[in-house]
Protein backbone atom coordinates (compact mmCIF):
# COMPACT_ATOMS: atom_id res chain seq x y z
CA UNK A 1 -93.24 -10.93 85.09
CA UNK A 2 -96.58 -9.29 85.14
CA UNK A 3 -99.25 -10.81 82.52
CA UNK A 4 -99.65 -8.30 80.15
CA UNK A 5 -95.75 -7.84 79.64
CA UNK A 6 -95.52 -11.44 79.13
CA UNK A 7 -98.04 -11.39 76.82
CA UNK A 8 -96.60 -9.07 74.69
CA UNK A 9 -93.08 -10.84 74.85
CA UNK A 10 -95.59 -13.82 73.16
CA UNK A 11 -96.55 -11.86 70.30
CA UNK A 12 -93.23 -10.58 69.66
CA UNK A 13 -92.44 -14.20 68.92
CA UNK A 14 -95.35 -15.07 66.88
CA UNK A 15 -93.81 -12.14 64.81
CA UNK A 16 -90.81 -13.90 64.76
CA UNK A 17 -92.13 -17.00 63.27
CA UNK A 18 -93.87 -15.58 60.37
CA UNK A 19 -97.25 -15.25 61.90
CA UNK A 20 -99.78 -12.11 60.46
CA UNK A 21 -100.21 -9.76 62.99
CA UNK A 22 -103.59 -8.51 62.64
CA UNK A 23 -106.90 -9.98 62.51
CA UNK A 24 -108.18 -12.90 59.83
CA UNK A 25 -111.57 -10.95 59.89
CA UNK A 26 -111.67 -10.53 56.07
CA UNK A 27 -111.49 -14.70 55.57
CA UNK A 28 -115.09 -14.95 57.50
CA UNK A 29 -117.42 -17.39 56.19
CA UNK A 30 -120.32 -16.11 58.72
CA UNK A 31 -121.36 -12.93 56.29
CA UNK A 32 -124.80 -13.14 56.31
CA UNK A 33 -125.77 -9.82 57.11
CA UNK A 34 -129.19 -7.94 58.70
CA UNK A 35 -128.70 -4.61 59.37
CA UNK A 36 -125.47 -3.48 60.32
CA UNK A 37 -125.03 -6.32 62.63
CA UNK A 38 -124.14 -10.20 61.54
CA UNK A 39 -126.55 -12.53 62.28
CA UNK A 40 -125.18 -14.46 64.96
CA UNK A 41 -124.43 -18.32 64.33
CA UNK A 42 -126.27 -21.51 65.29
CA UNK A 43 -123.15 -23.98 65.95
CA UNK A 44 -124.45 -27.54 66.72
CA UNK A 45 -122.06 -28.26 69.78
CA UNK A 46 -121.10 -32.65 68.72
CA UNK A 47 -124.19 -31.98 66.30
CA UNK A 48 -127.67 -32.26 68.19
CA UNK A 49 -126.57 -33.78 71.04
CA UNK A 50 -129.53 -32.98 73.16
CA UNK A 51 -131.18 -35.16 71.09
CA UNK A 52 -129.07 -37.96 69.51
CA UNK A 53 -125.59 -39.49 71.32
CA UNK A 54 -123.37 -36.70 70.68
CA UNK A 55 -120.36 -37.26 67.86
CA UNK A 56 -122.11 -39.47 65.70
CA UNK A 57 -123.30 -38.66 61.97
CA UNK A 58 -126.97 -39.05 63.01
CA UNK A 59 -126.22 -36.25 65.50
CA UNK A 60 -124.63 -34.02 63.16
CA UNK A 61 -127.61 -34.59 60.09
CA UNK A 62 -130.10 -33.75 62.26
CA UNK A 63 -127.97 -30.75 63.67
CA UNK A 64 -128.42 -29.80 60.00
CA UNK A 65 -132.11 -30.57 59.87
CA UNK A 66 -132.93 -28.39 62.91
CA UNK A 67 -131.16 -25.33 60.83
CA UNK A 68 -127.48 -25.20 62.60
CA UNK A 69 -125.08 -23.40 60.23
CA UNK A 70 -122.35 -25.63 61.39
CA UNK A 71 -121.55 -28.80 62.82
CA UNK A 72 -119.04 -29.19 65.40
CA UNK A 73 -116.53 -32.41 65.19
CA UNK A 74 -113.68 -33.29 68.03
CA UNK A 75 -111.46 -34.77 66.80
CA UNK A 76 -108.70 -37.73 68.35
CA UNK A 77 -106.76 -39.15 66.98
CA UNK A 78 -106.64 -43.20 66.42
CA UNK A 79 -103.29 -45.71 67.00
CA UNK A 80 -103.12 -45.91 62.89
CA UNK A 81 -103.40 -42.62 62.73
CA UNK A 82 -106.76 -41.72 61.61
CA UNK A 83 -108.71 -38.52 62.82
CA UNK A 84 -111.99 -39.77 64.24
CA UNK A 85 -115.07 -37.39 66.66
CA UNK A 86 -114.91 -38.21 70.12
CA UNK A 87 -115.04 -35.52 72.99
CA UNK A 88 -111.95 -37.28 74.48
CA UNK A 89 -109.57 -39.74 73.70
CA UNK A 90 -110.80 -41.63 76.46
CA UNK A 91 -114.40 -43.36 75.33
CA UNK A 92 -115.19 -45.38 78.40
CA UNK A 93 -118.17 -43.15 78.72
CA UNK A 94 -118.82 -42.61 74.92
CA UNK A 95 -118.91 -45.81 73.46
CA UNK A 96 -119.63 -49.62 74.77
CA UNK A 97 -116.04 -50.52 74.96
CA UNK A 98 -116.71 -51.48 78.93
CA UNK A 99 -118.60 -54.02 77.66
CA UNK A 100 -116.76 -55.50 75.19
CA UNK A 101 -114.79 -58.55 76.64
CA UNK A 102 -112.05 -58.65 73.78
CA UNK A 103 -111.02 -55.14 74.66
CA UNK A 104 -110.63 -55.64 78.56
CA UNK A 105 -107.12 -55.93 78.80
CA UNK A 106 -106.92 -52.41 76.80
CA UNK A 107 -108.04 -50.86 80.22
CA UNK A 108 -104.93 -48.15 81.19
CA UNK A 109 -104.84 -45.24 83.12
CA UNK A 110 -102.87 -42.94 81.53
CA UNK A 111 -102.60 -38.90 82.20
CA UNK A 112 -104.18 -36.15 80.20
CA UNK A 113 -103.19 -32.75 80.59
CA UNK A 114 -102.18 -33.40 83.81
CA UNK A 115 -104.67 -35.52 85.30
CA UNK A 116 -104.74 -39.17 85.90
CA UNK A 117 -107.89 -41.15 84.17
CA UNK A 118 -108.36 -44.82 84.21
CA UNK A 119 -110.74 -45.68 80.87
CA UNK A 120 -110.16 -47.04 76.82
CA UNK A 121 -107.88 -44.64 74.64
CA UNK A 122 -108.94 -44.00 70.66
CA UNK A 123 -104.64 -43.80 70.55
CA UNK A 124 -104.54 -48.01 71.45
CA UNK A 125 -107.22 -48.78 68.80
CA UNK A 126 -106.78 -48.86 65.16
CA UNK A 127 -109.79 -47.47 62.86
CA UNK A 128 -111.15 -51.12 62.43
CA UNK A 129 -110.82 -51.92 65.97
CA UNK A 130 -112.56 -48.94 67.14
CA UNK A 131 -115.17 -49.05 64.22
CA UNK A 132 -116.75 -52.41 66.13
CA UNK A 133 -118.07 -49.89 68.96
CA UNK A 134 -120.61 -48.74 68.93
CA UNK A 135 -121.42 -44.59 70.67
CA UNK A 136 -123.62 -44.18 73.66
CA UNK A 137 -125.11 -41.33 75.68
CA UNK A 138 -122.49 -39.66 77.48
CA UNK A 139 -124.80 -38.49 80.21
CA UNK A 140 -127.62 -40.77 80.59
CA UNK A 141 -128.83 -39.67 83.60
CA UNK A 142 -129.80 -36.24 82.48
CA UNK A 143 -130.36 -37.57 78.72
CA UNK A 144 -132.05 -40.75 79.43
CA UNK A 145 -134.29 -40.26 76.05
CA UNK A 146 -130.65 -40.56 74.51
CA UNK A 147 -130.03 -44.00 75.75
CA UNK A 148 -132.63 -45.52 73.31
CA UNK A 149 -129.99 -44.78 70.34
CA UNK A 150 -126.98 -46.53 72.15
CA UNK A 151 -125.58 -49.39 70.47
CA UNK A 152 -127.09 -47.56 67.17
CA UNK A 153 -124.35 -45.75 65.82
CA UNK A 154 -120.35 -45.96 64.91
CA UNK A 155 -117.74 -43.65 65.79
CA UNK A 156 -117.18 -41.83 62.59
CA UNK A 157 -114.18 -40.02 60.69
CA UNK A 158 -113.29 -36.77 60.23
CA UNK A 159 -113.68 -37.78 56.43
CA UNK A 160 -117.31 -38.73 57.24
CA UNK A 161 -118.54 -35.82 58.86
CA UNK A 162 -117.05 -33.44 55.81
CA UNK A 163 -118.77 -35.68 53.35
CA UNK A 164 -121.95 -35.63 55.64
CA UNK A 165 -122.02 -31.58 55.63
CA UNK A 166 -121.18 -31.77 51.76
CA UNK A 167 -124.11 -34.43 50.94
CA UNK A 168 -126.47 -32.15 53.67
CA UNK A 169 -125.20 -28.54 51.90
CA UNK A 170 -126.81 -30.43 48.34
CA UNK A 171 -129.80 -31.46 49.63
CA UNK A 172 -130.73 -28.55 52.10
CA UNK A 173 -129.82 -25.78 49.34
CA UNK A 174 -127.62 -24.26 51.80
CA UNK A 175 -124.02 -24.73 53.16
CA UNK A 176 -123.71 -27.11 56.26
CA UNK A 177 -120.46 -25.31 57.80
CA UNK A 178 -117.78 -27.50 59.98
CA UNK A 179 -116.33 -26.36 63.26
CA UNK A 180 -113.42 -28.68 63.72
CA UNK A 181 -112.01 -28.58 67.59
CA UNK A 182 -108.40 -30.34 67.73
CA UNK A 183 -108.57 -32.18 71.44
CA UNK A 184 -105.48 -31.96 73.82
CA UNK A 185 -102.95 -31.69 70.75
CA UNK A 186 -99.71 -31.53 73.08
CA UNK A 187 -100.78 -34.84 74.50
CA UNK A 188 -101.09 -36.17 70.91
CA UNK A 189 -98.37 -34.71 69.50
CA UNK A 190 -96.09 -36.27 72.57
CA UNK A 191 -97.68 -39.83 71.40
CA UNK A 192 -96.41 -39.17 68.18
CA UNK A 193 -100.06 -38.85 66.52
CA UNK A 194 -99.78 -34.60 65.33
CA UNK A 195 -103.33 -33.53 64.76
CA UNK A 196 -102.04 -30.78 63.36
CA UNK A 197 -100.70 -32.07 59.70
CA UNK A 198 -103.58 -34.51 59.87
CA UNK A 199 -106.14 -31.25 60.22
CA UNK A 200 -104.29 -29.64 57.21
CA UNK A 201 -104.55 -32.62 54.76
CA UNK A 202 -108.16 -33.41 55.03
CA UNK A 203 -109.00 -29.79 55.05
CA UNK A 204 -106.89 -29.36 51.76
CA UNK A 205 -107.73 -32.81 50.45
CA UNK A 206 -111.66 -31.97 50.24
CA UNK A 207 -110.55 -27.98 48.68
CA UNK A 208 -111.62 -26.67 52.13
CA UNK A 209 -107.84 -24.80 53.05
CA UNK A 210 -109.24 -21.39 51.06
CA UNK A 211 -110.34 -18.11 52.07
CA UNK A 212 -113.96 -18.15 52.03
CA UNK A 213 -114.73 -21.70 52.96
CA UNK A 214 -117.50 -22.37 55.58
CA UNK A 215 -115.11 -24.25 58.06
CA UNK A 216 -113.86 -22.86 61.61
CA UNK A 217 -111.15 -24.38 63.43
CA UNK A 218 -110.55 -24.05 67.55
CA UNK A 219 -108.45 -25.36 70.52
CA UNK A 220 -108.28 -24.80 74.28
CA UNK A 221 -104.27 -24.35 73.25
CA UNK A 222 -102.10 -22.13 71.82
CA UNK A 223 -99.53 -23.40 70.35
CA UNK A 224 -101.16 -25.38 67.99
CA UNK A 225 -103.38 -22.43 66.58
CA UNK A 226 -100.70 -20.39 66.30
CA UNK A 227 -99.05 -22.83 64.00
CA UNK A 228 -102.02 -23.34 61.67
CA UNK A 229 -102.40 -19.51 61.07
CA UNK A 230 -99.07 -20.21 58.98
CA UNK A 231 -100.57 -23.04 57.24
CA UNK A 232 -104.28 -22.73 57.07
CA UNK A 233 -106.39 -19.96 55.06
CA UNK A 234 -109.35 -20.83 57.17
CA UNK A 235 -110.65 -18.86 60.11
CA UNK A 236 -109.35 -19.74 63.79
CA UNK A 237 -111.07 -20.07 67.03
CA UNK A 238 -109.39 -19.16 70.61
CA UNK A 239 -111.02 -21.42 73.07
CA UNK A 240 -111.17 -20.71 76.74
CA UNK A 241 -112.82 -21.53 80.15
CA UNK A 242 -113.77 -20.37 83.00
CA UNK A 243 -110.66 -20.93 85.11
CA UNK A 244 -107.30 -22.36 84.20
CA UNK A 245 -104.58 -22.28 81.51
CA UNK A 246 -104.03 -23.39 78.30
CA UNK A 247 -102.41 -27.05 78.79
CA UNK A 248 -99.64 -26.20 76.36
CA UNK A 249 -98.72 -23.40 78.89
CA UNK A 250 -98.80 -25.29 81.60
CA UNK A 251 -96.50 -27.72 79.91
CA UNK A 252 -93.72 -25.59 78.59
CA UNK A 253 -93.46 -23.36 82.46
CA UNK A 254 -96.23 -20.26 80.51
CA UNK A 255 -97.47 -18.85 83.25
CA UNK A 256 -100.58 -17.54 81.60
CA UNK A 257 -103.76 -18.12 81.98
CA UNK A 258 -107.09 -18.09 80.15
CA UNK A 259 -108.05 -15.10 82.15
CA UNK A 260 -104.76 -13.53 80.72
CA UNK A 261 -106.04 -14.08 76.89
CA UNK A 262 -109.05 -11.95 77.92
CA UNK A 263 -107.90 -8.91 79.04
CA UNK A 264 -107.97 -6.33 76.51
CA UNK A 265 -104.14 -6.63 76.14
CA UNK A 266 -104.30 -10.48 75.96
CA UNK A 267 -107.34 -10.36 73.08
CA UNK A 268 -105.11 -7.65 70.93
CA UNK A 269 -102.30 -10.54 71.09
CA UNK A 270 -105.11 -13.41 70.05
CA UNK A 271 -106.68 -11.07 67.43
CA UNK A 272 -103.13 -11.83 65.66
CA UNK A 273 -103.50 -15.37 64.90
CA UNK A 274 -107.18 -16.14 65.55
CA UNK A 275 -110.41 -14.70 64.17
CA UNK A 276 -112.48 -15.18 67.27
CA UNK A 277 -112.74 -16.60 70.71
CA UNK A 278 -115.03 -19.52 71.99
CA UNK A 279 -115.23 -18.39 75.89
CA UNK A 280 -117.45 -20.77 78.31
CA UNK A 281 -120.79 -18.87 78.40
CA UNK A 282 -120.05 -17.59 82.28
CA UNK A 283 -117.43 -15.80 80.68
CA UNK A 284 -119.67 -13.39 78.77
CA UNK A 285 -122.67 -13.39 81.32
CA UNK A 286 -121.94 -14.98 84.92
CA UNK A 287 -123.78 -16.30 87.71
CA UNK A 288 -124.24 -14.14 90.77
CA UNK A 289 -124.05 -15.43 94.21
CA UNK A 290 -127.94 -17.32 94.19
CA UNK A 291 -126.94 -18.87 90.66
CA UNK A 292 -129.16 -15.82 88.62
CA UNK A 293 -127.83 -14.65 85.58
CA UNK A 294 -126.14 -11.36 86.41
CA UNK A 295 -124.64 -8.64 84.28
CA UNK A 296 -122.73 -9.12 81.31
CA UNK A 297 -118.87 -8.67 81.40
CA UNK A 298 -116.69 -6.14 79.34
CA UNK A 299 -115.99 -9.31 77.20
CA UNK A 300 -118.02 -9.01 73.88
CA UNK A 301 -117.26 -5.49 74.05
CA UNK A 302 -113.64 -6.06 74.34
CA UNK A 303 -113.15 -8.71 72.25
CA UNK A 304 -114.94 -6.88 69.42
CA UNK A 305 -112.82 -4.14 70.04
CA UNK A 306 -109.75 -6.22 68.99
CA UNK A 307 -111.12 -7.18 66.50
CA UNK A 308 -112.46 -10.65 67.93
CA UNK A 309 -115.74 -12.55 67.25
CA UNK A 310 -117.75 -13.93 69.78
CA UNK A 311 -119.11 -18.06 70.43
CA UNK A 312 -119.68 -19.04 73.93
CA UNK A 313 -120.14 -22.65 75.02
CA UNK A 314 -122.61 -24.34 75.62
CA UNK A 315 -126.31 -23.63 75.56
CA UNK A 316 -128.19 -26.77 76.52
CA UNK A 317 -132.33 -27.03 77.51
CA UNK A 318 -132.17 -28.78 81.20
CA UNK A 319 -132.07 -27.70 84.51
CA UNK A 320 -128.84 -28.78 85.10
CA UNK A 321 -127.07 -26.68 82.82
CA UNK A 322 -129.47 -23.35 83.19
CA UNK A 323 -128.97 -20.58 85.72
CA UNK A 324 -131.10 -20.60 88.57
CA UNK A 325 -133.98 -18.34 87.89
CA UNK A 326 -134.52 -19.99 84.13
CA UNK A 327 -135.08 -23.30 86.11
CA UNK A 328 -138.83 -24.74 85.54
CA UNK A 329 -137.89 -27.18 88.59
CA UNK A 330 -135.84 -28.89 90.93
CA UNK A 331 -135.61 -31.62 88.52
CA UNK A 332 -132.17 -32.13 86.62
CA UNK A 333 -133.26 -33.28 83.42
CA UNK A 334 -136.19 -31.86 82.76
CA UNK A 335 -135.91 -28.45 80.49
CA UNK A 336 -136.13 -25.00 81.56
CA UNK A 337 -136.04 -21.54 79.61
CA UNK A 338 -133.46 -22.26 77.17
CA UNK A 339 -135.27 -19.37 75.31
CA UNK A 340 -134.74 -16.67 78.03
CA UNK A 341 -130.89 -17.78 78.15
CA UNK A 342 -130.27 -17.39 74.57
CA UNK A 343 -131.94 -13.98 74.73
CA UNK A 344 -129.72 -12.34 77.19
CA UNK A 345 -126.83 -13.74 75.37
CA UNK A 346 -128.51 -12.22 71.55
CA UNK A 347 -128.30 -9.00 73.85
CA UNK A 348 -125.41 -9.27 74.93
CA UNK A 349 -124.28 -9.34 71.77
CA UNK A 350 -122.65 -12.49 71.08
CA UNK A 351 -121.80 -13.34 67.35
CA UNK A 352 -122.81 -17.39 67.79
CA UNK A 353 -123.32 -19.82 70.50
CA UNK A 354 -122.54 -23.86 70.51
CA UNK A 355 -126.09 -26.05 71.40
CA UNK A 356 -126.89 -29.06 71.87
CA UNK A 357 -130.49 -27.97 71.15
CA UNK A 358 -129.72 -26.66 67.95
CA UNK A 359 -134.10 -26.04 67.16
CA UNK A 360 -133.93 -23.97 69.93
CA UNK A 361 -131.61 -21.57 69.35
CA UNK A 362 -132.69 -21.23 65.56
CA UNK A 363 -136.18 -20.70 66.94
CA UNK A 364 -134.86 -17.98 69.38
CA UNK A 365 -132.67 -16.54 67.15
CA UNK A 366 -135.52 -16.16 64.65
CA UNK A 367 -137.22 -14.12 67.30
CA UNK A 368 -134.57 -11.82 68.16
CA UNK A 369 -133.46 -11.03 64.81
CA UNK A 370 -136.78 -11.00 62.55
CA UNK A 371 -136.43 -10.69 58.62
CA UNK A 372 -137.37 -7.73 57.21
């Protein structure tokens, strides 16, 4: 069945289950305005990560310090149930778990989304267990700075990081936004451990499940998205990437892909149950053969089109993660022109970005879209 037919077969169903079709645009909590145009959102991608271990409350205050609008939690799930930020459920590389002695027999390889990984899984700790760890630099090799905070710093709670933006929105003068991603939910949900409900309560349990509040929720998948536009007033993010499918596609025999959701048929369908779309940044401007920025895409144009906001992932200061010709050397981890990045994306028209250098992009942004 071509894509776009099978697309629309999709949204017949979402009709089906009670889902709004049309756009959540009017519950936006980004409506700061200059111009006719939105200033586009700083979204502090695991808070400040270029900075401090990433998922930890010191990375999301200073996040807030540096000027992010929002702070940006994953969230697993733990064995008693309790929705904690890590990037993955695995936190062999996250924490100091390899270290720990008592917790060597808790070593499993188990596989996620498809993929076999060998590592520690937040699902075969309970909150106390897991709150004697203590987070470390994911990538200390390009971070190495980082490493001087390891050992510094518990895994924290959902709960903690909305009481963290709450106590930061009193003392700043000026709301300290959450962007909640729900991590592989279909493996979770298959473990018997739902992110889903658990999402719902906290968000209604700290009066955050209204229009108007300054909370985004996203996922790589579908599925689960589509089911919170039934239950949650708050705006929802489409996640994608540069190649590949949602996993709860792949699971059920969808033969969709990302690439599918971005065609101008595919975003109509999205702009049904989600506000926006959180495409990797190649996705909006890619890489041409030498590694050079090239051209923008139709993307932005599209998506806005449908109806769609804009936040690529992820703008980060080193080499590494830079195109080519913003490189100041051959040197991984030192920084290059995070600056001239963020202005061809400001150009391009994006409507927010994730960082891990959240002072840059607040200092760019600044630039490109002066008060007047």
């Amino acid at each position: 069945m071509p894509a776009t037919r099978t697309i629309g077969v999709a949204v017949a169903a979402l009709t089906l289950l009670g889902v709004a079709t049309m756009s959540t645009a009017s519950a936006t909590p980004d409506d700061d305005r200059h111009g006719n145009r939105a200033v586009p959102l700083v979204l502090g991608h695991r808070g400040a990560s270029g900075y401090r271990p990433e998922h930890t409350l010191a990375s999301y205050e200073l996040a807030a310090r540096m000027g992010a609008d929002y702070i940006e939690p994953d969230l697993v799930s733990t064995k008693d149930g309790v929705l904690v930020a890590r990037h993955e459920p695995e936190i062999g590389g996250t924490t100091d778990v390899a270290k720990r002695p008592e917790f060597a027999a808790r070593k499993a390889t188990k596989v996620l989304d498809g993929v076999s990984v060998t590592g520690w899984w937040t699902e075969d700790f309970t909150l106390a267990e897991l709150r004697t760890l203590r987070a470390v630099e994911r990538i200390p090799d390009v971070r190495q700075r980082n490493t001087i905070y390891n050992g510094r710093y518990q895994v924290p709670t959902f709960q903690e990081v909305i009481d963290l933006s709450k106590r930061l929105s009193r003392e700043l003068g000026r709301d300290i936004g959450i962007y909640p991603e729900t991590k592989h939910p279909t493996y979770f949900r298959k473990l018997g451990l739902d992110l889903n409900p658990k999402v719902v309560e906290a968000l209604e349990r700290n009066g955050l499940n209204r229009r108007g509040a300054k909370v985004f929720v996203q996922s790589f998948e579908v599925g689960n998205l589509v089911e919170f536009s039934r239950k949650l007033r708050v705006p929802l993010i489409q996640l994608t990437s540069a190649s590949g499918a949602p996993y709860d596609f792949v699971a059920s025999g969808d033969k969709r892909t990302y690439a599918d959701l971005l065609t101008p048929a595919g975003l109509r369908d999205v702009a049904r149950y989600a506000y926006g779309i959180g495409p990797a940044k190649d996705q909006v401007i890619p890489r041409d053969a030498a590694g050079n920025l090239a051209q923008p895409t139709a993307l932005v144009a599209n998506a806005h089109k449908a109806g769609l906001k804009v936040h690529p992932y992820t703008f980060r200061a080193e080499n590494v993660f830079l195109p080519a010709n913003l490189r100041s050397s051959a040197v991984p981890s030192e920084y290059g022109d995070l600056f001239g990045e963020l202005s061809a994306f400001w150009a391009a028209g994006v409507d927010g970005v994730f960082t891990d250098n959240t002072d840059v992009a607040v200092a760019s942004r600044a630039e490109a879209f002066p008060r007047r």
